[in-house]
N, C-alpha and C. Protein backbone atom coordinates (compact mmCIF):
# COMPACT_ATOMS: atom_id res chain seq x y z
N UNK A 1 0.82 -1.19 0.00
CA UNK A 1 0.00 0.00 0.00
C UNK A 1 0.87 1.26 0.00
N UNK A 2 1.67 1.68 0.44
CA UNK A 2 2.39 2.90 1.03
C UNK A 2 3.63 2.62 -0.45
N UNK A 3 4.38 1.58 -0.67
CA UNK A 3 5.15 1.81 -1.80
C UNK A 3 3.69 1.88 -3.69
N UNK A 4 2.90 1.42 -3.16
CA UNK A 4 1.77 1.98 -4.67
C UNK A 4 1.84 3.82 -4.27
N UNK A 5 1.85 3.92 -2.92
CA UNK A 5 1.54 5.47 -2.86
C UNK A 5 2.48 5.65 -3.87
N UNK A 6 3.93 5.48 -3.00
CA UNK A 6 4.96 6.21 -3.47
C UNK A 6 5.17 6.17 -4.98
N UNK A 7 4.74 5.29 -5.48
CA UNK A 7 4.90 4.80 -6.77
C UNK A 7 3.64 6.02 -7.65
N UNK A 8 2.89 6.47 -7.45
CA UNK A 8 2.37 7.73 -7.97
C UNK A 8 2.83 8.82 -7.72
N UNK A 9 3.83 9.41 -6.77
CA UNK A 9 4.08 10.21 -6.86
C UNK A 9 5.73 11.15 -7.70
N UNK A 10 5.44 11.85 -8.03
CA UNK A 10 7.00 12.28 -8.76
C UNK A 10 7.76 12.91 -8.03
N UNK A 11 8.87 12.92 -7.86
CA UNK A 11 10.22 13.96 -7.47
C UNK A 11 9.81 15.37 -7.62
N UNK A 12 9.22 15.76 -8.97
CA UNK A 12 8.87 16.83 -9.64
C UNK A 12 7.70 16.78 -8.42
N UNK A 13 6.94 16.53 -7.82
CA UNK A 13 5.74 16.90 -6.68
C UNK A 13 6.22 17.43 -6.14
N UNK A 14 7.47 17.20 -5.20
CA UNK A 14 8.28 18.01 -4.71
C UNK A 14 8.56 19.64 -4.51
N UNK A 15 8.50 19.77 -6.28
CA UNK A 15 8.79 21.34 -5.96
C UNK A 15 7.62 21.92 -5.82
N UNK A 16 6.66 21.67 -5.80
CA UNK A 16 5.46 22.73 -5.14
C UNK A 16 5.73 22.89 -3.49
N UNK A 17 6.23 22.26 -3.45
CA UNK A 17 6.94 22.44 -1.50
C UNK A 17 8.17 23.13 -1.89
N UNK A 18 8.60 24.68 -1.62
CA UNK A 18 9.90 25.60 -2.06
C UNK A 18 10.71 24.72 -0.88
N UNK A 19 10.28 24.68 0.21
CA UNK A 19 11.30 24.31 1.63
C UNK A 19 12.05 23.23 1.69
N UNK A 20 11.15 22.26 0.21
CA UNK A 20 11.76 20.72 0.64
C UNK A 20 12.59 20.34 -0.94
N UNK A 21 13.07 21.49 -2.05
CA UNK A 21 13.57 21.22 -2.85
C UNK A 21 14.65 22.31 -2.96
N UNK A 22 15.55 22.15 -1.99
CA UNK A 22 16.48 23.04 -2.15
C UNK A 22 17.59 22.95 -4.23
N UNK A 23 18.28 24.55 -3.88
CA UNK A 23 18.74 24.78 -4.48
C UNK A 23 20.21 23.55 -4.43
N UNK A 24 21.05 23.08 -5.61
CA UNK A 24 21.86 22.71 -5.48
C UNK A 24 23.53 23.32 -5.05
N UNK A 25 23.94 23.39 -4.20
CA UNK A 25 25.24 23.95 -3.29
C UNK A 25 26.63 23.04 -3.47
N UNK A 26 27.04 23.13 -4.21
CA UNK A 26 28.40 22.76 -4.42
C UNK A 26 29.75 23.31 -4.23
N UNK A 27 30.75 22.16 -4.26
CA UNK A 27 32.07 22.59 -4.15
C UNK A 27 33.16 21.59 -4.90
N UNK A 28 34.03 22.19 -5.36
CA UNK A 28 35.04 21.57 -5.80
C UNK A 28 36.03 20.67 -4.88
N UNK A 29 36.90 19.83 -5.55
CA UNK A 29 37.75 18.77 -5.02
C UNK A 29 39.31 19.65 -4.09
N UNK A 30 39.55 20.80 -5.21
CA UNK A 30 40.56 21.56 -4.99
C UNK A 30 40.23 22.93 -3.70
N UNK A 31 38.89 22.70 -3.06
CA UNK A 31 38.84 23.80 -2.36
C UNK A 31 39.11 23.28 -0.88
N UNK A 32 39.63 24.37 0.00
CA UNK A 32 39.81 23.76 1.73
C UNK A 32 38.15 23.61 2.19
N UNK A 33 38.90 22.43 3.16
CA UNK A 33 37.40 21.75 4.36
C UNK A 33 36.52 22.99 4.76
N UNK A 34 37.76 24.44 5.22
CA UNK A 34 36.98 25.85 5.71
C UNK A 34 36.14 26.05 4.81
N UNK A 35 36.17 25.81 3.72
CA UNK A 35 35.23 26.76 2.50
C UNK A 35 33.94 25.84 2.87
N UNK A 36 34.23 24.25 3.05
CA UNK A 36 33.11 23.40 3.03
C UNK A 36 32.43 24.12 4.21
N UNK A 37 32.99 24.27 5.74
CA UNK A 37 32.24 24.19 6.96
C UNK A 37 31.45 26.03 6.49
N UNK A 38 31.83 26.73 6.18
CA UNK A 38 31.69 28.26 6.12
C UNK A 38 30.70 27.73 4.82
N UNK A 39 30.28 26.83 4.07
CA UNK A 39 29.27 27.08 2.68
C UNK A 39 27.94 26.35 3.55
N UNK A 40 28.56 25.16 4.64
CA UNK A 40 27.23 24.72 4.98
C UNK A 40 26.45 25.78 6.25
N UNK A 41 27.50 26.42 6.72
CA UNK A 41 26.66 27.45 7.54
C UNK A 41 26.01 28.45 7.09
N UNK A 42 26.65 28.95 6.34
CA UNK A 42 25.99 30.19 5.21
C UNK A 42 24.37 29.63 4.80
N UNK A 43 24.46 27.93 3.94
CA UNK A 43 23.34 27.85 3.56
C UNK A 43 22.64 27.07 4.27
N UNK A 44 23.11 26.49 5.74
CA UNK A 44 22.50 26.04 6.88
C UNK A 44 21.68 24.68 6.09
N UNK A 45 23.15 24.09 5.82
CA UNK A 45 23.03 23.04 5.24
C UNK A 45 23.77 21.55 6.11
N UNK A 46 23.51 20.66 5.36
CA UNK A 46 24.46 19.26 6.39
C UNK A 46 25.33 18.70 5.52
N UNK A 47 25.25 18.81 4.48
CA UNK A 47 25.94 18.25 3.53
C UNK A 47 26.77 18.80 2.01
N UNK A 48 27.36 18.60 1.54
CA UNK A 48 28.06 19.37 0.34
C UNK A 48 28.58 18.42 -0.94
N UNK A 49 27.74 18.26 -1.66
CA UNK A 49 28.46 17.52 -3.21
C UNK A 49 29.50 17.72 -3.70
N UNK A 50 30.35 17.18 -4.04
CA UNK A 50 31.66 17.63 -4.47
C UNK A 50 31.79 17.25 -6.32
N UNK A 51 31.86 18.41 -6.93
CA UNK A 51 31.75 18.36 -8.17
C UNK A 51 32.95 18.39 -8.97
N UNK A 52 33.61 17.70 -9.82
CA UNK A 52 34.78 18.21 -10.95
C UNK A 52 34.31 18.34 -12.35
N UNK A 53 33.85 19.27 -13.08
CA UNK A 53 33.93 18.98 -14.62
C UNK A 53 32.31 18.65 -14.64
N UNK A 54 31.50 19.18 -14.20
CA UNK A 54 30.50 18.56 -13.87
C UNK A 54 29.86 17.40 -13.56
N UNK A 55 31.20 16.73 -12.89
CA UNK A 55 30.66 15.48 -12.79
C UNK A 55 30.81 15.20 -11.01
N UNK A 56 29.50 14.47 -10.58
CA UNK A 56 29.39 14.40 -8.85
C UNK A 56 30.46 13.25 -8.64
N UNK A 57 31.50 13.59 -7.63
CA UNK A 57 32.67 13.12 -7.34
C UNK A 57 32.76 12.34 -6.11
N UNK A 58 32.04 13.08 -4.78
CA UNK A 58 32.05 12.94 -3.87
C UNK A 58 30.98 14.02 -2.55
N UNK A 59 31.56 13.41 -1.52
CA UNK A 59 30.61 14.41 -0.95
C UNK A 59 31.07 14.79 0.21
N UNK A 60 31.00 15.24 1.18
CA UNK A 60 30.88 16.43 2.52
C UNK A 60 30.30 16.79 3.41
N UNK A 61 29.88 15.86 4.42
CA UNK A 61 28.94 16.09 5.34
C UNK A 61 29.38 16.28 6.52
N UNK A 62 28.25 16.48 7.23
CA UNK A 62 28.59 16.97 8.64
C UNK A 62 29.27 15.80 9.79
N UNK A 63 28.91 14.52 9.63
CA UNK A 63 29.34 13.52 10.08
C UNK A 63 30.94 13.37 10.09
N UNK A 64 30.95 13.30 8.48
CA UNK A 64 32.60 12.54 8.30
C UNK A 64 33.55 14.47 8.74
N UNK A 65 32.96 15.85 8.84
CA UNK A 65 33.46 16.71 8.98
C UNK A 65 33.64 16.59 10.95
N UNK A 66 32.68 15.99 11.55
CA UNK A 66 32.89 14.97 12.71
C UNK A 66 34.08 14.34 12.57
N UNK A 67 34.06 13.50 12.10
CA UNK A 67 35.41 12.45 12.34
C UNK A 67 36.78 13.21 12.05
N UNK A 68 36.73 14.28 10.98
CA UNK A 68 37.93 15.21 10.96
C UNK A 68 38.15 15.40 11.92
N UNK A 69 37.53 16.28 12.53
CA UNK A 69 37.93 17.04 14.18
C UNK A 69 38.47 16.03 14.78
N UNK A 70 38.28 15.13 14.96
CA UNK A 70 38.56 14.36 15.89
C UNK A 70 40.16 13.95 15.48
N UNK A 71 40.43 13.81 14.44
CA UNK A 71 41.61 13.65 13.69
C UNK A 71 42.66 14.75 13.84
N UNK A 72 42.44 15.91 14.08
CA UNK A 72 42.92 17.36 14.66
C UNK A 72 43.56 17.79 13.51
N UNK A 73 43.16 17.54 12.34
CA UNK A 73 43.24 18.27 11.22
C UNK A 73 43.05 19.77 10.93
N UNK A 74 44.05 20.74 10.26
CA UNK A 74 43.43 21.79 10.07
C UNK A 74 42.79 21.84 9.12
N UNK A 75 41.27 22.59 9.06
CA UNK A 75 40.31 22.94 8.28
C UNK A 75 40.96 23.99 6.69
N UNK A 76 41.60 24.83 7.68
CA UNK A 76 42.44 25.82 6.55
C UNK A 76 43.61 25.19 5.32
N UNK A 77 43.98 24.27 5.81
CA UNK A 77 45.03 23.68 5.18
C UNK A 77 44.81 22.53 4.54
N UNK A 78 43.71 22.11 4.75
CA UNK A 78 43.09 20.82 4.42
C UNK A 78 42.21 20.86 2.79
N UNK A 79 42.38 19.56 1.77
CA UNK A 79 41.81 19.88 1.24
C UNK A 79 40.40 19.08 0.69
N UNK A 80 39.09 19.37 0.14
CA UNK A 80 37.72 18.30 -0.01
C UNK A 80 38.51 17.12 -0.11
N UNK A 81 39.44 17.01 -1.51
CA UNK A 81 39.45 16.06 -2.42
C UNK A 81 39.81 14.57 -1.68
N UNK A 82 40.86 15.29 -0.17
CA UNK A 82 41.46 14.30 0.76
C UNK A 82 40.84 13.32 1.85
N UNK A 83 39.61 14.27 1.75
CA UNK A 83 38.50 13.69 2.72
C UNK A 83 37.08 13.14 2.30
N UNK A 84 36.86 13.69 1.22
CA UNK A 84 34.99 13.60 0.35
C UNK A 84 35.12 12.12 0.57
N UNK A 85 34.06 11.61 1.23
CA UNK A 85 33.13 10.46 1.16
C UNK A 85 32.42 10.28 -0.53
N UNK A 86 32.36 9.22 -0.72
CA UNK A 86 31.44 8.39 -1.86
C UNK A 86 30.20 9.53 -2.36
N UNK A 87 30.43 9.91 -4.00
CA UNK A 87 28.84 10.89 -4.54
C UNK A 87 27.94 10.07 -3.67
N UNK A 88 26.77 11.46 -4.00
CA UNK A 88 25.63 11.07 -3.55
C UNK A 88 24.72 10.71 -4.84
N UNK A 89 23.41 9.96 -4.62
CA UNK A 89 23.18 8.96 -5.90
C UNK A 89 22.23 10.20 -6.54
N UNK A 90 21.83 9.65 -7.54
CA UNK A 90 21.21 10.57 -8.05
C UNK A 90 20.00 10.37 -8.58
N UNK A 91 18.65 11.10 -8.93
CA UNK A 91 17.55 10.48 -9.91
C UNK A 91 17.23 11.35 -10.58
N UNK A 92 16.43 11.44 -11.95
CA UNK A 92 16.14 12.06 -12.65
C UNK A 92 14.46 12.72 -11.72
N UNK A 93 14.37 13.90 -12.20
CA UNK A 93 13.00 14.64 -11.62
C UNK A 93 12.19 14.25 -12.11
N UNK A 94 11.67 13.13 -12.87
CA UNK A 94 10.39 12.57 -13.45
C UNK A 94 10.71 11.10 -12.89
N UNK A 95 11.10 10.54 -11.75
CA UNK A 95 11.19 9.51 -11.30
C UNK A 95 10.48 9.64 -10.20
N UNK A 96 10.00 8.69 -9.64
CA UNK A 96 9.18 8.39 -8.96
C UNK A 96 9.21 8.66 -7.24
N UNK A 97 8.67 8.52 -6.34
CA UNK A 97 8.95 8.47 -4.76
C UNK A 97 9.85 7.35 -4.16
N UNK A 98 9.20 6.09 -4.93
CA UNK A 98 9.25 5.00 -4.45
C UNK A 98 10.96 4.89 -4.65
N UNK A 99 11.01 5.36 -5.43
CA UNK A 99 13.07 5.16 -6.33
C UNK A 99 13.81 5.43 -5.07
N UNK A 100 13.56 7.26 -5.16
CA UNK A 100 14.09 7.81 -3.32
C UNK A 100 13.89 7.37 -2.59
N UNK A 101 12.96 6.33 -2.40
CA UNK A 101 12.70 5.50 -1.10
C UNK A 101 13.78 4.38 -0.71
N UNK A 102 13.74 3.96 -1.88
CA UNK A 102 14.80 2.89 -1.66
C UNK A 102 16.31 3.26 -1.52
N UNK A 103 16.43 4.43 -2.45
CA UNK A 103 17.93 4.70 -2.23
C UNK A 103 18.22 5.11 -0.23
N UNK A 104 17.31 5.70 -0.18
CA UNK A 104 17.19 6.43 1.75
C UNK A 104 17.11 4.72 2.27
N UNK A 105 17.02 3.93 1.92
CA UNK A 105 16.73 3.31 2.76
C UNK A 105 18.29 2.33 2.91
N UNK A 106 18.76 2.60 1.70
CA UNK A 106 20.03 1.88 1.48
C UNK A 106 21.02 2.74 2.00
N UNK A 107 20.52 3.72 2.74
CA UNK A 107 21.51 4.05 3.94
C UNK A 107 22.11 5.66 3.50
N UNK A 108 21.88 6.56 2.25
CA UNK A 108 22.27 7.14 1.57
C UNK A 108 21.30 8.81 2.40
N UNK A 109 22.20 9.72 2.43
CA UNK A 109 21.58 10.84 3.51
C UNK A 109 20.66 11.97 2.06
N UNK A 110 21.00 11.76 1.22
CA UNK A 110 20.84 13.16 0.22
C UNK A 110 20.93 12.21 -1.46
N UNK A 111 20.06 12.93 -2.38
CA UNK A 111 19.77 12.30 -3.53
C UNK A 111 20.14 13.61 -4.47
N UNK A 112 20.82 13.79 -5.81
CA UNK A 112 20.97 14.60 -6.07
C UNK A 112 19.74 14.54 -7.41
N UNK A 113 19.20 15.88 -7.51
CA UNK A 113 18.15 15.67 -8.66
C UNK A 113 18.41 16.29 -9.93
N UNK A 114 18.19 15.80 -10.85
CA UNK A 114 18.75 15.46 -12.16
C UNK A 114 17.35 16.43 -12.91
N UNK A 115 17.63 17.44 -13.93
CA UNK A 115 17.08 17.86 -15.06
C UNK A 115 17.52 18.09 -16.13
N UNK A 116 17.23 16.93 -17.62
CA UNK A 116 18.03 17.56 -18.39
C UNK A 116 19.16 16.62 -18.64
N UNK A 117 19.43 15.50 -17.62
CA UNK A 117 20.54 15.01 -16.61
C UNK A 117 21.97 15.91 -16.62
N UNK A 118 21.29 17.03 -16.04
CA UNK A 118 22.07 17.80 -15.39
C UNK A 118 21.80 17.92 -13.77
N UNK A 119 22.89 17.75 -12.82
CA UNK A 119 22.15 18.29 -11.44
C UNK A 119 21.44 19.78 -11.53
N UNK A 120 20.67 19.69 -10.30
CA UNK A 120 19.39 21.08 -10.67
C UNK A 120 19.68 21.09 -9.05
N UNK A 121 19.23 20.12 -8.16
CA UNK A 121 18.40 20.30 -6.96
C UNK A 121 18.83 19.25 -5.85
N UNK A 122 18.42 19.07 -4.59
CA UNK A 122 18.67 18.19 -3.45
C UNK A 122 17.94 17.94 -2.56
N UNK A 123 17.70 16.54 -2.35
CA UNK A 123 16.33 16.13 -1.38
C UNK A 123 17.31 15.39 -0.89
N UNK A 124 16.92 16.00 0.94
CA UNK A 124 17.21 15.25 1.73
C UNK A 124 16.12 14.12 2.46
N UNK A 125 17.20 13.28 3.37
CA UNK A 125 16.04 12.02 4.22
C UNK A 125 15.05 13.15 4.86
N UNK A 126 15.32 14.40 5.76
CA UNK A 126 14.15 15.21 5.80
C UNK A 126 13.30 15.80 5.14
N UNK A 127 13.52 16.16 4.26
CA UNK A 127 12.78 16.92 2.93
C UNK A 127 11.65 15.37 2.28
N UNK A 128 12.27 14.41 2.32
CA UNK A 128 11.03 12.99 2.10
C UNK A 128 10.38 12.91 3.58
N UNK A 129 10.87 12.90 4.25
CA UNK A 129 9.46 12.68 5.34
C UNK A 129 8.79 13.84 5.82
N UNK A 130 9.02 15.17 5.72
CA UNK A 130 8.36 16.19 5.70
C UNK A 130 7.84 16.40 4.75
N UNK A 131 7.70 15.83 3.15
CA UNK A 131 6.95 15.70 2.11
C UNK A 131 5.30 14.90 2.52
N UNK A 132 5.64 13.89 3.38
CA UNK A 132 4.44 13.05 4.18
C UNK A 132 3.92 13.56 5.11
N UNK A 133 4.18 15.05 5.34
CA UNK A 133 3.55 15.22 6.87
C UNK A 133 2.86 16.26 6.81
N UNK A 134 3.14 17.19 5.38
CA UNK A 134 2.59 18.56 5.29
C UNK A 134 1.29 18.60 5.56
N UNK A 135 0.41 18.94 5.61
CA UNK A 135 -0.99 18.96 5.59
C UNK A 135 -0.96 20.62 3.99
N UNK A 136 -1.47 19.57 2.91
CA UNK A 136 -1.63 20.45 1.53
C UNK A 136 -2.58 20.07 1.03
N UNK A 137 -3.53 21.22 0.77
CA UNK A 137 -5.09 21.22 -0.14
C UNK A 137 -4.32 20.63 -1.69
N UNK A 138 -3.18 20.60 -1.90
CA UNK A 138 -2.82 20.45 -3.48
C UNK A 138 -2.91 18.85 -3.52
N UNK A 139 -2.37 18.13 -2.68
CA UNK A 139 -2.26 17.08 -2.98
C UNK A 139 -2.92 16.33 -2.15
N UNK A 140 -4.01 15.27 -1.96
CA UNK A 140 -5.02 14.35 -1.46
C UNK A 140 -3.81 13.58 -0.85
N UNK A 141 -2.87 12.61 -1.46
CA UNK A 141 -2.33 11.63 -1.00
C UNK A 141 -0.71 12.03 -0.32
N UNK A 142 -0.79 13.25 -0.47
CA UNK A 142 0.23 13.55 0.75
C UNK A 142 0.40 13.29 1.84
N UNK A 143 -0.46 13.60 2.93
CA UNK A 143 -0.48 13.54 4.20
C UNK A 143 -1.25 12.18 4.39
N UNK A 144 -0.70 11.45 4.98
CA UNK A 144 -1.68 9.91 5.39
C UNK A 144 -1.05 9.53 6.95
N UNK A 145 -1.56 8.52 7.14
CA UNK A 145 -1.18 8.30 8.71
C UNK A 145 -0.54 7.63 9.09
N UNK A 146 1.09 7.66 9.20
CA UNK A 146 2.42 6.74 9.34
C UNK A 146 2.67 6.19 10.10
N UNK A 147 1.56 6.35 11.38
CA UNK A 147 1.58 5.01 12.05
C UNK A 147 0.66 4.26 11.37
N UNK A 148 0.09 3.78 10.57
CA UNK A 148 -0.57 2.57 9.86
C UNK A 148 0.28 2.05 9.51
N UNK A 149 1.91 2.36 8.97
CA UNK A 149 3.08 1.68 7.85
C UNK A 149 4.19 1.61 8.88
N UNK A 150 4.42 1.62 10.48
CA UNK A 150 5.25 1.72 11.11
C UNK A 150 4.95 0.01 11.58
């Protein structure tokens, strides 16, 4: 029942919610960790794609920027390319819920969204379950009751 939901709904549903389809925020391989920690505060973000040539390389999150510290690395001197964790996966914006479902579930924090198959955009694991919780006159099968599927 709940993957037929998901299975009607599009990525592209998404952007009628501005809050839950952010803009895409990138950084290069060649820039310092500082630029990373100073881009996710600026855009009060958790995470950072790491792009070369337009192509998604790797990534930058707040976690593995965790395990730095702990490493007593300097931020200033340091560079993405030495630290970026594994890209983040990606789907095209005419793909389905159910797709993002599975990738979130395979353990993956952020999906990068594809127009064009160009990156455009970024849904996070919050941005999908705050997609289920909105209460919106636009869409009937948005909001349903997640303790029935727990």
């Amino acid at each position: 029942m709940f993957k037929d939901k998901l299975k009607k709904i599009q990525i592209k549903d998404f952007t009628k919610f501005k809050d839950l389809f952010h803009s895409l925020i990138i950084i290069t391989p060649n820039e310092k960790l500082s630029l990373a920690v100073k881009l996710m505060q600026i855009h009060k973000i958790s995470q950072i794609p790491v792009f070369e040539n337009n192509e998604n390389i790797g990534t930058i999150d707040e976690s593995l920027l965790i395990e730095i510290l702990g490493q007593q690395i300097n931020f200033d001197q340091s560079y993405v390319k030495d630290y970026m964790s594994l890209p983040l996966p990606s789907l095209a914006l005419n793909s389905n819920a159910y797709e993002a479902y599975k990738i979130f579930l395979d353990g993956n924090s952020g999906i990068i969204i594809t127009s064009d198959n160009k990156p455009s955009n970024i849904i996070t694991k919050i941005d999908f379950i705050n997609f289920f919780v909105i209460d919106s006159s636009d869409f009937e099968y948005v909001k349903f009751d997640i303790g029935s599927h727990i």
